[in-house]
Protein backbone atom coordinates (compact mmCIF):
# COMPACT_ATOMS: atom_id res chain seq x y z
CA UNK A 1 75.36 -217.30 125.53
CA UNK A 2 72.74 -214.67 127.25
CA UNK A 3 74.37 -212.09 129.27
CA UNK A 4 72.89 -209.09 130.87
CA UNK A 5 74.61 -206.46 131.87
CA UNK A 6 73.86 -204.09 134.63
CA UNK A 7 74.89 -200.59 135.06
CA UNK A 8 73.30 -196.89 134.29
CA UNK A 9 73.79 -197.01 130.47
CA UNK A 10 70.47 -194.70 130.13
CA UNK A 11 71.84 -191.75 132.27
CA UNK A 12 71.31 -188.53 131.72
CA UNK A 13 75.40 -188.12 132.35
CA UNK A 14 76.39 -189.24 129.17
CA UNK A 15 79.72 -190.94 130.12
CA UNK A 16 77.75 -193.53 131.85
CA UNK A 17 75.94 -194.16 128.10
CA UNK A 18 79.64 -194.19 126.56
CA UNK A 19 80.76 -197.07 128.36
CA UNK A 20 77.81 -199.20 128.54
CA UNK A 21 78.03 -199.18 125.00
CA UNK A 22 81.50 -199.59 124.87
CA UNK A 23 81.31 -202.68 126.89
CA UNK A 24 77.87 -203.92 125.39
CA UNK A 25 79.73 -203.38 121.60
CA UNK A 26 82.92 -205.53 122.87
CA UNK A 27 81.24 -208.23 124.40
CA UNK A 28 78.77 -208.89 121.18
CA UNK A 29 81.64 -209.25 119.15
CA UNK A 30 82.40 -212.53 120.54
CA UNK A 31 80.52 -215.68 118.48
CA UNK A 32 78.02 -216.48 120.34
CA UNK A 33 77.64 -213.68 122.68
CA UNK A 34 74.22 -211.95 123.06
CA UNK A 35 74.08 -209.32 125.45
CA UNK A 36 71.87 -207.04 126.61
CA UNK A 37 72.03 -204.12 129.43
CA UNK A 38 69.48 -203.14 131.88
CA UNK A 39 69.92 -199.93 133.62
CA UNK A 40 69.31 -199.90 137.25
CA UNK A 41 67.00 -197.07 137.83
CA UNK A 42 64.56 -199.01 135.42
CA UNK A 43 65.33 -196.60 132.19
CA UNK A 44 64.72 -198.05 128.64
CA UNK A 45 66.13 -195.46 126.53
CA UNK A 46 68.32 -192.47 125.95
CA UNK A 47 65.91 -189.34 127.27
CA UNK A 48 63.85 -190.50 129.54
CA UNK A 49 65.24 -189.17 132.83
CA UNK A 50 62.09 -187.89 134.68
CA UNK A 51 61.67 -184.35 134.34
CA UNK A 52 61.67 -183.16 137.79
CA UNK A 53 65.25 -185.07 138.45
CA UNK A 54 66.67 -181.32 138.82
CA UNK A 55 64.64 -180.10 141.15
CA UNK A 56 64.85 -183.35 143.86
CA UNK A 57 68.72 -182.74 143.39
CA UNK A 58 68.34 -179.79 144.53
CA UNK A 59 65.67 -181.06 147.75
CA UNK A 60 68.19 -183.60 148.64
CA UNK A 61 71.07 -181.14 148.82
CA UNK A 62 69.70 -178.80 151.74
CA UNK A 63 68.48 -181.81 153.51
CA UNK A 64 70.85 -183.11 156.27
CA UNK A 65 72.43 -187.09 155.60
CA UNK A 66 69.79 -188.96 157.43
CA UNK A 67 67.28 -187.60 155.74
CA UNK A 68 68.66 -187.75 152.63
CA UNK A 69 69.05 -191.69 152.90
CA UNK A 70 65.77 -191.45 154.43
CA UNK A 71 64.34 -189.63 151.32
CA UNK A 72 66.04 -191.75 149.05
CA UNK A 73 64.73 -195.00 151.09
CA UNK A 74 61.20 -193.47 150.19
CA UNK A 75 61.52 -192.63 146.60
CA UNK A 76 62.83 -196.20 145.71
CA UNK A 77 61.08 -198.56 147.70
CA UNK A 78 57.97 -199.52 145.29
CA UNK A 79 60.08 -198.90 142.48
CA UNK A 80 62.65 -201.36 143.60
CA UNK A 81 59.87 -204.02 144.33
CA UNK A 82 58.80 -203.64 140.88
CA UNK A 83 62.79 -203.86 139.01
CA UNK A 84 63.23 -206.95 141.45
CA UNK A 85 60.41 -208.82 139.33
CA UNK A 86 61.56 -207.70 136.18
CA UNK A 87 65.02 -208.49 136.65
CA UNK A 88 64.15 -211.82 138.34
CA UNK A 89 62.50 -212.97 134.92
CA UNK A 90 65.36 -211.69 132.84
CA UNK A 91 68.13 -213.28 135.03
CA UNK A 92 65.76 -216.67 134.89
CA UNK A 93 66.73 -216.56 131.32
CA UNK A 94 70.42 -215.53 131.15
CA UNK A 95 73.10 -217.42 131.31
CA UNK A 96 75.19 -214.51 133.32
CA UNK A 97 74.80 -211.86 134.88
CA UNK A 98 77.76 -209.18 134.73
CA UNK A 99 77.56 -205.74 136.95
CA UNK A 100 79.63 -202.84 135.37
CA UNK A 101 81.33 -200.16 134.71
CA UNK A 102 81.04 -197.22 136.36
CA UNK A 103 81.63 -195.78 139.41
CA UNK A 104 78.69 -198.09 140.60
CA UNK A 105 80.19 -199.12 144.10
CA UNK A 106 79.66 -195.64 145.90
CA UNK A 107 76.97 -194.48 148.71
CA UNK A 108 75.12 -191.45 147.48
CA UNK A 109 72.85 -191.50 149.98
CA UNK A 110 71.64 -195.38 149.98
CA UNK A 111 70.43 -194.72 145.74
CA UNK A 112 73.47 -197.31 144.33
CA UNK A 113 73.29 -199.46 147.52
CA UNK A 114 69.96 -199.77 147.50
CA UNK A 115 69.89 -200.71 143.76
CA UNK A 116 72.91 -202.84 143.65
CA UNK A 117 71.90 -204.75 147.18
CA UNK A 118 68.22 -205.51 145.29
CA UNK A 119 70.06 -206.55 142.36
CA UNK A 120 72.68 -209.31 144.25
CA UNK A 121 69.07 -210.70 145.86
CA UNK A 122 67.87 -211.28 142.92
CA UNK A 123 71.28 -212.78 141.84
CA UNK A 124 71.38 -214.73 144.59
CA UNK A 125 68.00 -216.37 144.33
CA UNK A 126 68.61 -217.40 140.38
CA UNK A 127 72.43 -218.84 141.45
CA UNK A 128 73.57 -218.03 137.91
CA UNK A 129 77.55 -216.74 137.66
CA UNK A 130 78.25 -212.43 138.21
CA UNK A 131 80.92 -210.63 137.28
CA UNK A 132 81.58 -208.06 138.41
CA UNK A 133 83.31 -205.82 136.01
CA UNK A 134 86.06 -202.78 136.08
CA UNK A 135 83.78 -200.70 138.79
CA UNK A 136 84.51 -197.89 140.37
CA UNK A 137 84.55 -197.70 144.24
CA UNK A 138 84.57 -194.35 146.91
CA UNK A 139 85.84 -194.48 149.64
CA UNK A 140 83.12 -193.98 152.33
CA UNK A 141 80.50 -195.81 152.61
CA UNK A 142 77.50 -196.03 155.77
CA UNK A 143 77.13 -199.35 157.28
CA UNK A 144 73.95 -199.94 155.53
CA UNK A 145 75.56 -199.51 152.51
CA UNK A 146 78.30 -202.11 153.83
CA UNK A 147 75.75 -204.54 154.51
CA UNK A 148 73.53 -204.01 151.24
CA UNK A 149 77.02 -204.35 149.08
CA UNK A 150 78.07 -207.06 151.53
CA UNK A 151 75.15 -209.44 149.80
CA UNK A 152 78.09 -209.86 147.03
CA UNK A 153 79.24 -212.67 149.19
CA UNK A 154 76.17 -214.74 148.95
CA UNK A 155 76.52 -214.77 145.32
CA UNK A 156 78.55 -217.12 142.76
CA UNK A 157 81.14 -215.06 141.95
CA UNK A 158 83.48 -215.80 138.80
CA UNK A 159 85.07 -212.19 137.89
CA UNK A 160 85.56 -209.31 140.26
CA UNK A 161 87.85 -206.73 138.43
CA UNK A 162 87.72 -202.84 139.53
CA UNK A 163 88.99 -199.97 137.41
CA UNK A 164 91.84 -198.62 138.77
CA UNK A 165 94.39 -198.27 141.53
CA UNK A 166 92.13 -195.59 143.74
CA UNK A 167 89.00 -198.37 143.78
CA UNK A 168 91.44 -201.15 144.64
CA UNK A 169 92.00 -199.85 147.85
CA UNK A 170 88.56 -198.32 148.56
CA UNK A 171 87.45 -201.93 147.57
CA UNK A 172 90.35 -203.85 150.10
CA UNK A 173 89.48 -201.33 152.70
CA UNK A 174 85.54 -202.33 153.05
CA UNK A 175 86.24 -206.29 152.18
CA UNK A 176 89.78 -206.47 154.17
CA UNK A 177 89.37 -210.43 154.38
CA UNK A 178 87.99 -210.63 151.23
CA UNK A 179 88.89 -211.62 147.54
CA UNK A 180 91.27 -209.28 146.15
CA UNK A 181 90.22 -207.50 142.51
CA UNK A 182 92.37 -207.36 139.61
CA UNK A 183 92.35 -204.19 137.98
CA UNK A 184 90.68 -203.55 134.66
CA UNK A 185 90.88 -200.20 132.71
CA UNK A 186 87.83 -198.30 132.27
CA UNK A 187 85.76 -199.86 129.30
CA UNK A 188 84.78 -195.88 128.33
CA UNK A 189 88.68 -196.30 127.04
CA UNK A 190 87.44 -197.88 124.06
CA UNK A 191 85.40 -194.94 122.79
CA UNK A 192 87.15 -194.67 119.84
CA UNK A 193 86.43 -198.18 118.71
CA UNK A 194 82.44 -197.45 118.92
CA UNK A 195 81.02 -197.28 115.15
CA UNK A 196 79.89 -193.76 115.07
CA UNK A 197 83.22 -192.61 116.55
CA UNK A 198 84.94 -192.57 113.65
CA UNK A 199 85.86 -189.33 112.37
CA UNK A 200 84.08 -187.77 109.44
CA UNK A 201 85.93 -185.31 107.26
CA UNK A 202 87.85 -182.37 108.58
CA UNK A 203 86.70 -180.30 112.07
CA UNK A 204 84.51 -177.88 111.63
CA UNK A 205 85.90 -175.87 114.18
CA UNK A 206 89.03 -173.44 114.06
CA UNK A 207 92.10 -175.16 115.43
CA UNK A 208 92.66 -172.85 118.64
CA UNK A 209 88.91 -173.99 119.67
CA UNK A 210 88.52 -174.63 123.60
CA UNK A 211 85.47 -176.88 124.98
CA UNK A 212 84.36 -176.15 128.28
CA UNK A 213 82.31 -179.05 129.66
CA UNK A 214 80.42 -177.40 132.52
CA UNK A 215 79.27 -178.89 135.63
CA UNK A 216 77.00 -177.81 137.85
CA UNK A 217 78.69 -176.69 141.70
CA UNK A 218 75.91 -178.35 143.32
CA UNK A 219 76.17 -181.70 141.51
CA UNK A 220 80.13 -181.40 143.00
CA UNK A 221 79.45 -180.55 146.08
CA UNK A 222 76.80 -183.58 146.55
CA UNK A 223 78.79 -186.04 144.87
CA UNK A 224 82.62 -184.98 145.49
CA UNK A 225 84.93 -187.53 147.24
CA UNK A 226 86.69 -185.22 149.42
CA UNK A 227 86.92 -181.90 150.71
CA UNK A 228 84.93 -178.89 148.95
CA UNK A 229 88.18 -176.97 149.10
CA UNK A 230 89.46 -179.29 146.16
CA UNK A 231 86.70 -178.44 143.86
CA UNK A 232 88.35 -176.63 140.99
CA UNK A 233 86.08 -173.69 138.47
CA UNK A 234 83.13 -173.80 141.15
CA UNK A 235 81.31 -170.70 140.95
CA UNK A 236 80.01 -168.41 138.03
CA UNK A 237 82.53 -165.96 138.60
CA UNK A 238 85.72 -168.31 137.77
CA UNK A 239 83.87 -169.71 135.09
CA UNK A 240 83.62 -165.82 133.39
CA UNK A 241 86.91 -165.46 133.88
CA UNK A 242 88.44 -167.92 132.51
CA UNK A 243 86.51 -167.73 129.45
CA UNK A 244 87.66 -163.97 129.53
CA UNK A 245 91.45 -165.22 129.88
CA UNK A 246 90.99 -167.81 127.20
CA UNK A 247 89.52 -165.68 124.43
CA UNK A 248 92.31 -162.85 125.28
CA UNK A 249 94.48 -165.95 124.47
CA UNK A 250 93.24 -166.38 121.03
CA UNK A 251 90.65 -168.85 122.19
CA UNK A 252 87.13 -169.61 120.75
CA UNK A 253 85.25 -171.03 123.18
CA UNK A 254 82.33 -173.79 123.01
CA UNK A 255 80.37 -174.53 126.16
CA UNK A 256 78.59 -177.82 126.19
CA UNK A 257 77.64 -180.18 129.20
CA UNK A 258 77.72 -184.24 129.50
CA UNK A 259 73.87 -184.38 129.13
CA UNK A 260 72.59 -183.56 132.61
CA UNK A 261 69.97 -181.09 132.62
CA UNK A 262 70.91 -178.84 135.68
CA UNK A 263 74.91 -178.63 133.58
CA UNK A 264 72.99 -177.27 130.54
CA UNK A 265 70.78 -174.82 132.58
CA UNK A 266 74.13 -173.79 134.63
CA UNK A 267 75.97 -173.28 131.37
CA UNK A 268 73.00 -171.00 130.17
CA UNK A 269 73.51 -168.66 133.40
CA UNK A 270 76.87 -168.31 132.60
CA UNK A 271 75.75 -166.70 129.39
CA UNK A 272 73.39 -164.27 130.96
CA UNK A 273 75.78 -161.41 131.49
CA UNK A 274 76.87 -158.80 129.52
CA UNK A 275 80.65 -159.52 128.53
CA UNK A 276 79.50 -162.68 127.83
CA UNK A 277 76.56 -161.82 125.55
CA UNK A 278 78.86 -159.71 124.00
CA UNK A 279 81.76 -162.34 123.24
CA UNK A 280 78.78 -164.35 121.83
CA UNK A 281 77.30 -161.87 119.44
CA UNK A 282 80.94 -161.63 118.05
CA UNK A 283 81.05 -165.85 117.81
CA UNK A 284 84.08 -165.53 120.15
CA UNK A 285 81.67 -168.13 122.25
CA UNK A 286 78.84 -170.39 121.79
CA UNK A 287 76.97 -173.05 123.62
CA UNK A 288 76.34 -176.41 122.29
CA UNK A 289 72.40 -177.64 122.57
CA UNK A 290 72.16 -180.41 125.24
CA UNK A 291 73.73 -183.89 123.94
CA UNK A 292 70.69 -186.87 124.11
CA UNK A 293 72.80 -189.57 123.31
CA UNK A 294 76.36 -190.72 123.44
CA UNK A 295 76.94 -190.14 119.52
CA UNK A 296 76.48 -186.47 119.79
CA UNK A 297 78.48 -186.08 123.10
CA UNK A 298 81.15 -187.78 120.59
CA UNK A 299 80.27 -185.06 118.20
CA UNK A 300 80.70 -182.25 120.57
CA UNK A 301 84.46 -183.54 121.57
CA UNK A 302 85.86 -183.51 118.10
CA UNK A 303 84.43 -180.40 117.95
CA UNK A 304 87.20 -179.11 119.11
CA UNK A 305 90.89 -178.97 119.55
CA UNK A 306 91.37 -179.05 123.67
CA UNK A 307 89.21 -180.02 126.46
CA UNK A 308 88.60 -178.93 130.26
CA UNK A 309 86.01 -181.06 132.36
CA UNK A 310 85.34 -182.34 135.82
CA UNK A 311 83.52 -185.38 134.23
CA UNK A 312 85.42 -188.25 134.19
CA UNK A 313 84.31 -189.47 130.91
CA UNK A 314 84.65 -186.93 128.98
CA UNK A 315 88.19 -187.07 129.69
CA UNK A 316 88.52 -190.33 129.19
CA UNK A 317 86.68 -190.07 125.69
CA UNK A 318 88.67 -187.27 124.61
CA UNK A 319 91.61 -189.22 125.58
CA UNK A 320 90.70 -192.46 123.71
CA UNK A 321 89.94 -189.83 120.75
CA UNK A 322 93.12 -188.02 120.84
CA UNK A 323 91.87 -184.98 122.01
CA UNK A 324 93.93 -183.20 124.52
CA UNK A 325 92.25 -182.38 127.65
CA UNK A 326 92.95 -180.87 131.15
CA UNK A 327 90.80 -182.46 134.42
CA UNK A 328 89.15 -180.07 137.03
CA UNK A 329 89.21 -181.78 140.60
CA UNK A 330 85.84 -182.38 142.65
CA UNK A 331 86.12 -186.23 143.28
CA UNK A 332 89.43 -188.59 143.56
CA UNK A 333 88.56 -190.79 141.18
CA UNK A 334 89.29 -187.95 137.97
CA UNK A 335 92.96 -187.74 139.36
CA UNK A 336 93.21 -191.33 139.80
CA UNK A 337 92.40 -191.82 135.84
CA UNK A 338 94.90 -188.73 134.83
CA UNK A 339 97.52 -190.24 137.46
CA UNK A 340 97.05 -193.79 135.44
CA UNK A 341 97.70 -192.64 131.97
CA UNK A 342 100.32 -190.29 133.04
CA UNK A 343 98.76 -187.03 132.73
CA UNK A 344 98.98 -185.43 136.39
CA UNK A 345 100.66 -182.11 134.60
CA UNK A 346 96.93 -181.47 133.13
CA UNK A 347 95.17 -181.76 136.27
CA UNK A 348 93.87 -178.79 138.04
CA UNK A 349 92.67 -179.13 141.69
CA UNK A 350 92.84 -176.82 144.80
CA UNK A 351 93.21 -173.33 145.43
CA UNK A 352 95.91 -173.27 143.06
CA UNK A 353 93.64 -173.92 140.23
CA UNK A 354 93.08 -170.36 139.23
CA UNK A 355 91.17 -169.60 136.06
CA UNK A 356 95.03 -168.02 134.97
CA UNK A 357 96.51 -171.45 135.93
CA UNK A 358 93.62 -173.77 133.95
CA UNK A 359 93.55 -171.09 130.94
CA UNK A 360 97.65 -171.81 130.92
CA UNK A 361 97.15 -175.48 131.24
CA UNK A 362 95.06 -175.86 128.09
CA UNK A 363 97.40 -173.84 126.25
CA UNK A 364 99.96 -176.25 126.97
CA UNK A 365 97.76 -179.30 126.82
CA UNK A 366 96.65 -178.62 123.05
CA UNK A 367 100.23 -177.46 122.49
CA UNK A 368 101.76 -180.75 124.02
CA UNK A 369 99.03 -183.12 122.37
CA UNK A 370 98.64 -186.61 123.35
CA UNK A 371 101.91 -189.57 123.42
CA UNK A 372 100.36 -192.24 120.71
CA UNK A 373 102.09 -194.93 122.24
CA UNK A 374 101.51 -194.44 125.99
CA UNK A 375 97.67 -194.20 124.75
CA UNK A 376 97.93 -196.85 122.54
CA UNK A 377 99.06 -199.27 125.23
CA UNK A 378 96.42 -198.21 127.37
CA UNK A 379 93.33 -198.81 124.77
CA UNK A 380 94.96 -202.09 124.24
CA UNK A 381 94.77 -202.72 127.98
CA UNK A 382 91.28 -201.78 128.02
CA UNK A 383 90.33 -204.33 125.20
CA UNK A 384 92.71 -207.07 127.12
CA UNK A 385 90.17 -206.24 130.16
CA UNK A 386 87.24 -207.12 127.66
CA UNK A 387 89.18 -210.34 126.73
CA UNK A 388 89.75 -211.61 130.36
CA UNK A 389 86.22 -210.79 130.77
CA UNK A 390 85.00 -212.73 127.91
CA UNK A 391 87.17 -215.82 128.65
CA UNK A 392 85.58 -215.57 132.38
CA UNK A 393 82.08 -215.68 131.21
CA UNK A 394 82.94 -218.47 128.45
CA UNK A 395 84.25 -220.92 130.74
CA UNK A 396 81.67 -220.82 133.23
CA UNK A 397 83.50 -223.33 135.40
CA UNK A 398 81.68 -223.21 139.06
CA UNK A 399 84.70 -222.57 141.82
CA UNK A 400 85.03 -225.26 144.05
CA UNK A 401 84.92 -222.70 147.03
CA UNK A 402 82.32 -219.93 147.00
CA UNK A 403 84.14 -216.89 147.03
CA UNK A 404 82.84 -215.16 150.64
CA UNK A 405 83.04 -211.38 150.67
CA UNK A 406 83.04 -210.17 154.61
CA UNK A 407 81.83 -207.05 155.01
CA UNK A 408 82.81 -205.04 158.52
CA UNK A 409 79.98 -204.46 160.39
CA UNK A 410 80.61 -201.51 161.78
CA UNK A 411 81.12 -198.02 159.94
């Protein structure tokens, strides 16, 4: 059986490349199964995120929301045209189609809507079977964006699953009359069953070694969920000082980024002072070299012995690796995964998230460790989700009732 997968396996944000593989890996385990995954901004490999992506990030950000979706509109149109042919011809020769993970069901702006929307079109026209698979959802979305997600309903539907409890209700809250997900864990849970993320010999790193993934503010400001006064470690200054707190602590500190260019270039800043410079020279703190691929993201995590991140999937990689971690808030969605595994005591979000109450947090994170079998049970959830997936896809078996989505037309 031919099944493509679609999703943004070839972003620069790493996390997306962690569970496209993860989910690409499970599925091709099954007899039979060949599977292949097409990114939806029409990437073909690890790296080659065009160069100037940093600087229209930071175009779109000053720009006011109709522009931006205007902007956006502009930027994608040919390029869309063209993916709509080459998908076409690849989905002419599938079998399936399947649509996930990630938090692909969100409207920055038009970009996913506008990909997605193209996507179900060309779905729709080929009347071969989507899944859609453990996705995330926000919760606002334009009516545009209603209507181009809304073309779900013209398709044949056999699997709609979404990742946790958060996109459940974002998802019954656009489709109120609509088929109800179930809800699938992440597949970035199964990290640790990828082949190169296996660990190899003992850590290089001292045990009391802290890894700061850093995050550009602007990316969080553009892309949080809710209000900016949730954002957690958003300027330069709280960054400094908690590094400061954390080597007074004992601490070594390694600063590394999910892959995104402008999180590498803001981690560099934060080096460009001298107490920092100083804390460097003395190996107290380093900065890991941008991570290309997944594998040395993986690298980077064990690494070290505790880690602190907005990014959702590094925290969920550390977690399926057994590393402990503390979440920064910016978006619902990061407390929705540390609220599903039972981890709300290592989430930081709000004014009260002082750089004295995060440094305290990873103290007792690493000291605390992770429960084996609350983990455990959730990684064997996650490959359940793979199993109900597979099992879907397998049986093929047309409903006799096309699913129909209805999408509220206004908003």
């Amino acid at each position: 059986m031919k099944v493509l997968v679609f999703n943004v396996k070839f972003s620069e944000n790493l996390g997306d490349g962690l569970l496209a593989q993860c989910l690409e890996t499970a599925l091709s385990n099954y007899p039979g199964m060949q599977v292949e995954t097409i990114d939806l901004a029409g990437r073909t490999g690890f790296g080659t995120t065009h160069s100037r992506r940093q600087l229209a990030i930071r175009a779109l950000h000053v720009l006011p929301p109709f522009a931006r979706r205007l902007a956006v509109k502009a930027m994608l149109r040919s390029k869309l045209e063209k993916l709509a042919k080459d998908w076409s011809m690849k989905i002419d020769n599938a079998d399936a189609v399947v649509v996930g993970g990630g938090n692909l069901f969100q409207d920055d702006d038009l970009n996913f809507p506008l990909k997605i929307g193209t996507l179900l079109d060309c779905i729709r026209k080929s009347g071969k079977p989507l899944a859609v698979y453990a996705v995330g959802v926000s919760g606002h979305w334009s009516r545009e964006a209603r209507q181009l997600f809304g073309r779900l309903e013209e398709t044949h539907l056999i699997h709609l699953s979404v990742r946790d409890e958060l996109a459940l209700r974002h998802w019954k809250r656009h489709f109120p009359p609509g088929m109800s997900p179930i809800v699938l864990p992440d597949p970035g849970l199964l990290t640790r069953s990828l082949p190169h993320a296996a660990p190899v010999g003992d850590r290089s790193s001292p045990p009391a070694y802290a890894g700061i993934c850093v995050t550009d503010p602007v990316i969080l400001q553009r892309h949080a969920g809710g209000p900016a006064s949730d954002i957690a470690l958003k300027t330069v200054e709280e960054y400094r000082a908690l590094i400061r707190q954390l080597i007074e602590a004992g601490y070594h500190i390694r600063l590394f980024c999910n892959g995104a260019r402008e999180d590498q270039a803001f981690a560099e800043r934060l080096l460009d002072e001298k107490t920092m410079q100083a804390y460097r020279a003395r190996n107290w703190l380093n900065l890991a070299g941008r991570p290309e691929k997944p594998e040395e993201l993986i690298d980077i995590l064990r690494s070290v012995s505790v880690v602190l991140a907005h990014r959702l999937h590094a925290c969920i990689a550390a977690y399926s690796l057994a590393i402990p971690h503390v979440g920064l808030g910016w978006d619902p969605k990061v407390a929705s995964f540390f609220k599903s595994v039972g981890r709300e005591t290592f989430f930081a979000a709000g004014p009260s998230a002082t750089p004295a109450h995060i440094a305290a947090l990873i103290k007792l994170a690493e000291g605390n460790g992770i429960t084996d079998a609350r983990r455990e049970e959730t990684l064997a959830a996650a490959a359940a989700g793979i199993e109900t997936l597979h099992a879907c896809l397998h049986s093929m078996t047309p409903p006799t009732n096309r699913t129909k989505l209805l999408v509220e037309s206004s908003g």
